[in-house]
PDB file of N, CA and C in Angstrom:
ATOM      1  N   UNK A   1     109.360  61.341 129.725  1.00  0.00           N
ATOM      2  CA  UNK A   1     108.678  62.354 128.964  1.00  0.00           C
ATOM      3  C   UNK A   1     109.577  63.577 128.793  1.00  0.00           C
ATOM      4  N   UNK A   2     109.091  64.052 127.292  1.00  0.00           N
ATOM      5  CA  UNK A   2     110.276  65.520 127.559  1.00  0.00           C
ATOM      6  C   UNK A   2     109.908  66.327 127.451  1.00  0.00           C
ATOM      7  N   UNK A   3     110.266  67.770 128.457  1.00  0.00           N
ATOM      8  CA  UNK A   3     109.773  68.322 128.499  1.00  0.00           C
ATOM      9  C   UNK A   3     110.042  69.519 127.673  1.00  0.00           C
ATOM     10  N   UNK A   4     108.937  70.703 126.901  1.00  0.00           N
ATOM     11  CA  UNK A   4     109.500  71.307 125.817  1.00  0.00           C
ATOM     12  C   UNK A   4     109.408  72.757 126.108  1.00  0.00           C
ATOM     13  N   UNK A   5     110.140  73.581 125.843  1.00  0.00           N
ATOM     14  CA  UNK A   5     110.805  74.531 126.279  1.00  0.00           C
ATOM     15  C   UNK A   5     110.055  75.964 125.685  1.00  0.00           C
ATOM     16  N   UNK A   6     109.683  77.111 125.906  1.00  0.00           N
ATOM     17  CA  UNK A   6     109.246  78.057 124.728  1.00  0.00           C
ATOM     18  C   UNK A   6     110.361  79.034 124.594  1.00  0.00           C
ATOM     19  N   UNK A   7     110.229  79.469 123.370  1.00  0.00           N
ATOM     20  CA  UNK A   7     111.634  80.130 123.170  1.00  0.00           C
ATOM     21  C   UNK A   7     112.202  81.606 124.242  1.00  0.00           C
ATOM     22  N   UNK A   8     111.123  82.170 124.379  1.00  0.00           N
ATOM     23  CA  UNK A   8     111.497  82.694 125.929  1.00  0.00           C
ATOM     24  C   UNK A   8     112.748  82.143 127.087  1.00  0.00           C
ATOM     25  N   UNK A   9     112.149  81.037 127.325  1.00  0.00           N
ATOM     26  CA  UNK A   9     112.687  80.325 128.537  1.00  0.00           C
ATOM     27  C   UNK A   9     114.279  79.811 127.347  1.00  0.00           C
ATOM     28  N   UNK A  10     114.411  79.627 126.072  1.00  0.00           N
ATOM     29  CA  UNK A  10     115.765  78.804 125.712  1.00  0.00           C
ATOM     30  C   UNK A  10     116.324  80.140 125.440  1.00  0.00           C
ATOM     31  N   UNK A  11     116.149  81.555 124.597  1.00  0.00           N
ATOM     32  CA  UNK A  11     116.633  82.766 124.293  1.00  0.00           C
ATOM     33  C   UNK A  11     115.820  83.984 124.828  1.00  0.00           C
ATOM     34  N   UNK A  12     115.966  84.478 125.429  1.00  0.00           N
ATOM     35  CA  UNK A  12     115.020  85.460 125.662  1.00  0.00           C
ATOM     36  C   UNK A  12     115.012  86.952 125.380  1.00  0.00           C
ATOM     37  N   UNK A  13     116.456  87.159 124.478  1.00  0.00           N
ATOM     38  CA  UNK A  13     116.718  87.994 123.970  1.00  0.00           C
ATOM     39  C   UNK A  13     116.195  88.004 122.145  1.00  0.00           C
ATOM     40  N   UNK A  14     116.125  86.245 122.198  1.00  0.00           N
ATOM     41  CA  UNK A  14     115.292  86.058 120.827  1.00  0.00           C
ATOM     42  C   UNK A  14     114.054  86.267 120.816  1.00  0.00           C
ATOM     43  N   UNK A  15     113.605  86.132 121.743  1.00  0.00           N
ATOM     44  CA  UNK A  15     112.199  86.174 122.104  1.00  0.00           C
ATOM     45  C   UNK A  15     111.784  87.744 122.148  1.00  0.00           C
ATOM     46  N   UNK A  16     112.404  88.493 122.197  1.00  0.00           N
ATOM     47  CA  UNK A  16     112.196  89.959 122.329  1.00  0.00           C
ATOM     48  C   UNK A  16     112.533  90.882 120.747  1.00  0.00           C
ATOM     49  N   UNK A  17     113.504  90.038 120.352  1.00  0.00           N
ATOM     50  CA  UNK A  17     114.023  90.839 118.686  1.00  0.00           C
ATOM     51  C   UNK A  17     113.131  91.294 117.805  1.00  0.00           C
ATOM     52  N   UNK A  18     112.133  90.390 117.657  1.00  0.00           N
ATOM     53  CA  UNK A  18     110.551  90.855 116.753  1.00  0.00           C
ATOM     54  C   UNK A  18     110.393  92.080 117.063  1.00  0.00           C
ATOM     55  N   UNK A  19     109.340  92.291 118.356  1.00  0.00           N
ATOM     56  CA  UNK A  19     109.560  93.797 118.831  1.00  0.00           C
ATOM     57  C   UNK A  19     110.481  94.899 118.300  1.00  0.00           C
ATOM     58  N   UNK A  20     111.960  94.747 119.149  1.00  0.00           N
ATOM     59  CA  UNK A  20     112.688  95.246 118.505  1.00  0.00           C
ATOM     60  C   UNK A  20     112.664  95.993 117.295  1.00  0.00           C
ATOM     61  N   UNK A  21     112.379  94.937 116.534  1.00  0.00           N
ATOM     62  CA  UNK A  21     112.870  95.074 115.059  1.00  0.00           C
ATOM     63  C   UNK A  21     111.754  96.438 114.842  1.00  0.00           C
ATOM     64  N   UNK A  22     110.339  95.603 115.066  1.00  0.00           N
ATOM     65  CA  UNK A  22     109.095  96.341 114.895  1.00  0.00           C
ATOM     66  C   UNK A  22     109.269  98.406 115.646  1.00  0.00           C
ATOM     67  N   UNK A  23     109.880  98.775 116.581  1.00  0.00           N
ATOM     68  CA  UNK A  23     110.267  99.685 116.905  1.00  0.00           C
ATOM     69  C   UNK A  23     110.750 100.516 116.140  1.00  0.00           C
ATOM     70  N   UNK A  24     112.310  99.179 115.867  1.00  0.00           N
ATOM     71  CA  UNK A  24     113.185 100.148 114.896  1.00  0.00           C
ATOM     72  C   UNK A  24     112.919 100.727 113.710  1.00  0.00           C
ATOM     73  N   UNK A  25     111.784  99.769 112.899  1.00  0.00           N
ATOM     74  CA  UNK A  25     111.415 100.204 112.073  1.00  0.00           C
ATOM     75  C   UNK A  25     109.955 101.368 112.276  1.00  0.00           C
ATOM     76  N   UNK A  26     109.603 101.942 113.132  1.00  0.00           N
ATOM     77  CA  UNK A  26     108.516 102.908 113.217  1.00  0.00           C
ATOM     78  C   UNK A  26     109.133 104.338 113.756  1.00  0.00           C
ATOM     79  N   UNK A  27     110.422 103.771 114.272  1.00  0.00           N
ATOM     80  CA  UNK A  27     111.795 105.158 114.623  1.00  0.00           C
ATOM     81  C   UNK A  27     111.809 105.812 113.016  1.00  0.00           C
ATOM     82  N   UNK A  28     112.281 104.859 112.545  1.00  0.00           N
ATOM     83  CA  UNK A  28     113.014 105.170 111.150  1.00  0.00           C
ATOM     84  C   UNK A  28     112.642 105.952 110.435  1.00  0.00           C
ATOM     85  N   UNK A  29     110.745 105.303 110.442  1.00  0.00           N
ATOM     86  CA  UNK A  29     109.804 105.521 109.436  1.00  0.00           C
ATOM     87  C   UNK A  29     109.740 107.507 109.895  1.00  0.00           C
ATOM     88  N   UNK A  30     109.304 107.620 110.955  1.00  0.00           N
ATOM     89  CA  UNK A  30     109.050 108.809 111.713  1.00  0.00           C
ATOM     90  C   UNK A  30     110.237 109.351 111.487  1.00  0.00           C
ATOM     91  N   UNK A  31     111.623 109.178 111.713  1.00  0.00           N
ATOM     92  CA  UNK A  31     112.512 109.837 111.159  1.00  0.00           C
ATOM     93  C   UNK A  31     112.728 110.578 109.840  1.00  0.00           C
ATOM     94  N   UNK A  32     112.762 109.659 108.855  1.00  0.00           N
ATOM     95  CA  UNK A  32     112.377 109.952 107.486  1.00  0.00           C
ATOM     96  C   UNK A  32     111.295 110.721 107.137  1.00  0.00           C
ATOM     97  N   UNK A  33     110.566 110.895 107.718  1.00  0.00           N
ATOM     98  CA  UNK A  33     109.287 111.860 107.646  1.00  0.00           C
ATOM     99  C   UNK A  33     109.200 113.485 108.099  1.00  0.00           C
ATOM    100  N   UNK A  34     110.453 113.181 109.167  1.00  0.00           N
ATOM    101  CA  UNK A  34     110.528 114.424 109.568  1.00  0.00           C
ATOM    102  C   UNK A  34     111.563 115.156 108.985  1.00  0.00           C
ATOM    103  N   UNK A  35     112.525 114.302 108.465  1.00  0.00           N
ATOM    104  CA  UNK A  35     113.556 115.035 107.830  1.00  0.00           C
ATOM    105  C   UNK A  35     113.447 115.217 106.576  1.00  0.00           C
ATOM    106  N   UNK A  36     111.964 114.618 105.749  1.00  0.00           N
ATOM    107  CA  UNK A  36     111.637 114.487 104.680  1.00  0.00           C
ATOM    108  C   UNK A  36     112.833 113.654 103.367  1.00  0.00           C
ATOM    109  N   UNK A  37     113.165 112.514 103.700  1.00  0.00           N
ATOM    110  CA  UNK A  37     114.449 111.684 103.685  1.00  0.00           C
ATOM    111  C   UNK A  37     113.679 110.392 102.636  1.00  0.00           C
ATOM    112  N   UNK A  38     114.407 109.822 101.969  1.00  0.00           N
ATOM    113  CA  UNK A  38     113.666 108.474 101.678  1.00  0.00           C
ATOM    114  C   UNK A  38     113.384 107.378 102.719  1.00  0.00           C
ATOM    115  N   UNK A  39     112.808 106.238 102.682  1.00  0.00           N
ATOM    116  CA  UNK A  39     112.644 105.536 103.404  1.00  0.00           C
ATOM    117  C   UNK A  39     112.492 103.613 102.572  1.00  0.00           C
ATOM    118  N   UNK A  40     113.530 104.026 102.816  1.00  0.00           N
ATOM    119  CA  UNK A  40     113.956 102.487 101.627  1.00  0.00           C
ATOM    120  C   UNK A  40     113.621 100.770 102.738  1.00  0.00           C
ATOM    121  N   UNK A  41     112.504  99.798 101.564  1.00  0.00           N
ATOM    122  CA  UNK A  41     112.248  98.425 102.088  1.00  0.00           C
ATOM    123  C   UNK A  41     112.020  97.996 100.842  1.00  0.00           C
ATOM    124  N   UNK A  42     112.408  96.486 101.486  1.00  0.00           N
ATOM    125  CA  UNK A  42     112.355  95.666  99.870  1.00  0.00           C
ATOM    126  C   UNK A  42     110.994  94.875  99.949  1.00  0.00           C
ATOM    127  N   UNK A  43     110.036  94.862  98.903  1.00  0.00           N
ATOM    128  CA  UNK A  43     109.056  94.623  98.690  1.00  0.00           C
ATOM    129  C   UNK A  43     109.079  93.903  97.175  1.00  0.00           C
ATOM    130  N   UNK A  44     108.537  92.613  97.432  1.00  0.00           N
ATOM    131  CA  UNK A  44     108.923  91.786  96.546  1.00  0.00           C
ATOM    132  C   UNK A  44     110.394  91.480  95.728  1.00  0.00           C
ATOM    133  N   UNK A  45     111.176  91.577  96.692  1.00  0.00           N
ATOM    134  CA  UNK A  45     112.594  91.369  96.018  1.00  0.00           C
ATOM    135  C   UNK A  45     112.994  92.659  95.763  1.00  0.00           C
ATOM    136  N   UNK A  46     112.504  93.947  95.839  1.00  0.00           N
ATOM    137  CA  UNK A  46     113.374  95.306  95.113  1.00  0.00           C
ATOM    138  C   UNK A  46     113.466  96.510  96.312  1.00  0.00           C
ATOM    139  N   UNK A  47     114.065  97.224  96.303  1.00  0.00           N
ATOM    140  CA  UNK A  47     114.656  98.069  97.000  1.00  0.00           C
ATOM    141  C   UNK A  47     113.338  99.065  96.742  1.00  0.00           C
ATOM    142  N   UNK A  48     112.830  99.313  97.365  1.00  0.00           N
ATOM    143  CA  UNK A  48     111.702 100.513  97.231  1.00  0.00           C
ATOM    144  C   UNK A  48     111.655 101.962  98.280  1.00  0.00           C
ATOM    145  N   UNK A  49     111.787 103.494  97.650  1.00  0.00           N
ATOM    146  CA  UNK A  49     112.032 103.918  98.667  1.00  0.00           C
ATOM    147  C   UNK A  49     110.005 104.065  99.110  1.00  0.00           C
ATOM    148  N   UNK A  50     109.346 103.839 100.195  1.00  0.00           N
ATOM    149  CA  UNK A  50     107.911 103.923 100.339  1.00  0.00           C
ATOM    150  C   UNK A  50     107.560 105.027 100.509  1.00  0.00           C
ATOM    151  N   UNK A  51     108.086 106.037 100.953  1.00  0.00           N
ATOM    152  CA  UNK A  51     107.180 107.334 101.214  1.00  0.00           C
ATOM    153  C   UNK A  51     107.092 108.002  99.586  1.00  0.00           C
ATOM    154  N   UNK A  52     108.064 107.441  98.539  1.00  0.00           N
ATOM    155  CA  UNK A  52     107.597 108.253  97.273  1.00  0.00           C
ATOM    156  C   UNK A  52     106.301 107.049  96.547  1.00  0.00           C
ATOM    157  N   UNK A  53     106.315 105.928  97.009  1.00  0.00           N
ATOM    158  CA  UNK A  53     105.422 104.971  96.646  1.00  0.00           C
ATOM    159  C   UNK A  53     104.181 105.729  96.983  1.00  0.00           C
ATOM    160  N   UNK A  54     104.288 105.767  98.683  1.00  0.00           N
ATOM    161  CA  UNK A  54     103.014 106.147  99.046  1.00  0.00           C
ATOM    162  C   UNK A  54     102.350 107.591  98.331  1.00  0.00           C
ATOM    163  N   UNK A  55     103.463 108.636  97.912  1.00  0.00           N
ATOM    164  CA  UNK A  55     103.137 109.780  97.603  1.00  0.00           C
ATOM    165  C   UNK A  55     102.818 109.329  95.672  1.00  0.00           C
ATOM    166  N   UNK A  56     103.030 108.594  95.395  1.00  0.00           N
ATOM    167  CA  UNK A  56     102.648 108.188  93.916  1.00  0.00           C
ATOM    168  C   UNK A  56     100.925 107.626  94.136  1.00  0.00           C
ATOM    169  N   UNK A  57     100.734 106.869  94.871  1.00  0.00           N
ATOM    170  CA  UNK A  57      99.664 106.361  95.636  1.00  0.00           C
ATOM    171  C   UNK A  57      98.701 107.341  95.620  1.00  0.00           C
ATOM    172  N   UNK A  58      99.009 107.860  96.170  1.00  0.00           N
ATOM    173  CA  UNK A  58      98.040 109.160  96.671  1.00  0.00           C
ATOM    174  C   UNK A  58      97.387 109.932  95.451  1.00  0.00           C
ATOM    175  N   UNK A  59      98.856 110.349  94.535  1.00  0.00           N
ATOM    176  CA  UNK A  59      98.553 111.484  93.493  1.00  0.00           C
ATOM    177  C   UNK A  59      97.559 110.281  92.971  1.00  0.00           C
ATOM    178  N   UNK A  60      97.830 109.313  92.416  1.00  0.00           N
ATOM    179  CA  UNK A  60      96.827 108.747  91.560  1.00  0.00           C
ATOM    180  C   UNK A  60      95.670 108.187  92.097  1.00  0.00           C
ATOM    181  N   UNK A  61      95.244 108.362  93.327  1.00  0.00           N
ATOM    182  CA  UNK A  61      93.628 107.936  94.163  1.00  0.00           C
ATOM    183  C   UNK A  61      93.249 109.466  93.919  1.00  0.00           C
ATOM    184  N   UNK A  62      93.608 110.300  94.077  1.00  0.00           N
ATOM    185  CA  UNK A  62      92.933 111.480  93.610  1.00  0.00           C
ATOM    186  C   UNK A  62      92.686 112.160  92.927  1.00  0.00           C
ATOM    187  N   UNK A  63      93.573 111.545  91.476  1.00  0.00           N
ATOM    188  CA  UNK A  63      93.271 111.697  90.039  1.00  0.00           C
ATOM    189  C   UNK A  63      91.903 111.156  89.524  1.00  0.00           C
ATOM    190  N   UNK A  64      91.971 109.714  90.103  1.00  0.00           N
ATOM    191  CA  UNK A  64      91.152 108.895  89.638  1.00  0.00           C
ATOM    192  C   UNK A  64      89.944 109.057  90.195  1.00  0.00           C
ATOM    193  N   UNK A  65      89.921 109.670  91.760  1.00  0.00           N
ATOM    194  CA  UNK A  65      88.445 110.120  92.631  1.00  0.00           C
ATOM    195  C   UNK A  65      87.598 110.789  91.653  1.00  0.00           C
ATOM    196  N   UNK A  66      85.872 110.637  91.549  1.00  0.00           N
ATOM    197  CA  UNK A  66      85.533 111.276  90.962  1.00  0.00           C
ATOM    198  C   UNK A  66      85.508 112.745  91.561  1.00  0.00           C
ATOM    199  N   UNK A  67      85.281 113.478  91.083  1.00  0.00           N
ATOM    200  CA  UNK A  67      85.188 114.976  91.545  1.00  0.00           C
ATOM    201  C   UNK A  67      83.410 115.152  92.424  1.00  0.00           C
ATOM    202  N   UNK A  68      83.398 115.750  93.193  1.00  0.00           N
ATOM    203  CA  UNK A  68      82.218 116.751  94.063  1.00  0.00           C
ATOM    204  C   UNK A  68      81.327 117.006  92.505  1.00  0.00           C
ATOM    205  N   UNK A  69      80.199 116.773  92.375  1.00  0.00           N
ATOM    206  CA  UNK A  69      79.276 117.478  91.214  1.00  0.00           C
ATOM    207  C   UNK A  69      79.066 118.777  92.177  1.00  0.00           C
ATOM    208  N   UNK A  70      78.974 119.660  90.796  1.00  0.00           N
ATOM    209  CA  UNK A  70      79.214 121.293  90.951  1.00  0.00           C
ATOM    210  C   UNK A  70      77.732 121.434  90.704  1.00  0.00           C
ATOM    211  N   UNK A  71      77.509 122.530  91.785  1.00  0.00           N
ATOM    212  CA  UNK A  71      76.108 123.321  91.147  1.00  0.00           C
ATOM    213  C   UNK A  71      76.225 124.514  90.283  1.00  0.00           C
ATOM    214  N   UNK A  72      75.818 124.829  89.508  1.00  0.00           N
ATOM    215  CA  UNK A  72      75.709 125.599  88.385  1.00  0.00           C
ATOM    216  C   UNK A  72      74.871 127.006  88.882  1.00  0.00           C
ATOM    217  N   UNK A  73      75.148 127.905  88.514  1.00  0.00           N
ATOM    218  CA  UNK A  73      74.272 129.008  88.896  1.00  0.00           C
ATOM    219  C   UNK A  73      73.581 129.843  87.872  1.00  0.00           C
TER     220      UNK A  73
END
């Protein structure tokens, strides 16, 4: 019988890189934010910087929000 291995036990430095990665990228993000910097990922094949995505995002959910009805006096 053979016995099968989890990738831990064959790399365990592979086994940890996900993480990693996941870190590096929430450093970055927070970096860029503070230095007010782009923050470039490719999303569907293209180079996107996201914090002007997200700030395009935004302007237009609150264009489109309806407005508070006003009381009239």
């Amino acid at each position: 019988m053979m016995k099968t291995s989890s990738l831990a036990e064959i790399a365990p430095d592979l086994a940890q890189a996900g993480a990693a990665l996941e870190r590096a990228a929430r450093n970055a993000r927070r970096l860029a934010d503070q230095t007010n910097t782009p923050f470039y990922v490719f999303i569907d094949g293209k180079i996107v910087d996201l914090r002007k995505l997200e700030q395009e995002s935004q302007i237009e959910s609150t264009v489109s929000e309806p407005s508070e009805p006003r009381l009239s006096r």
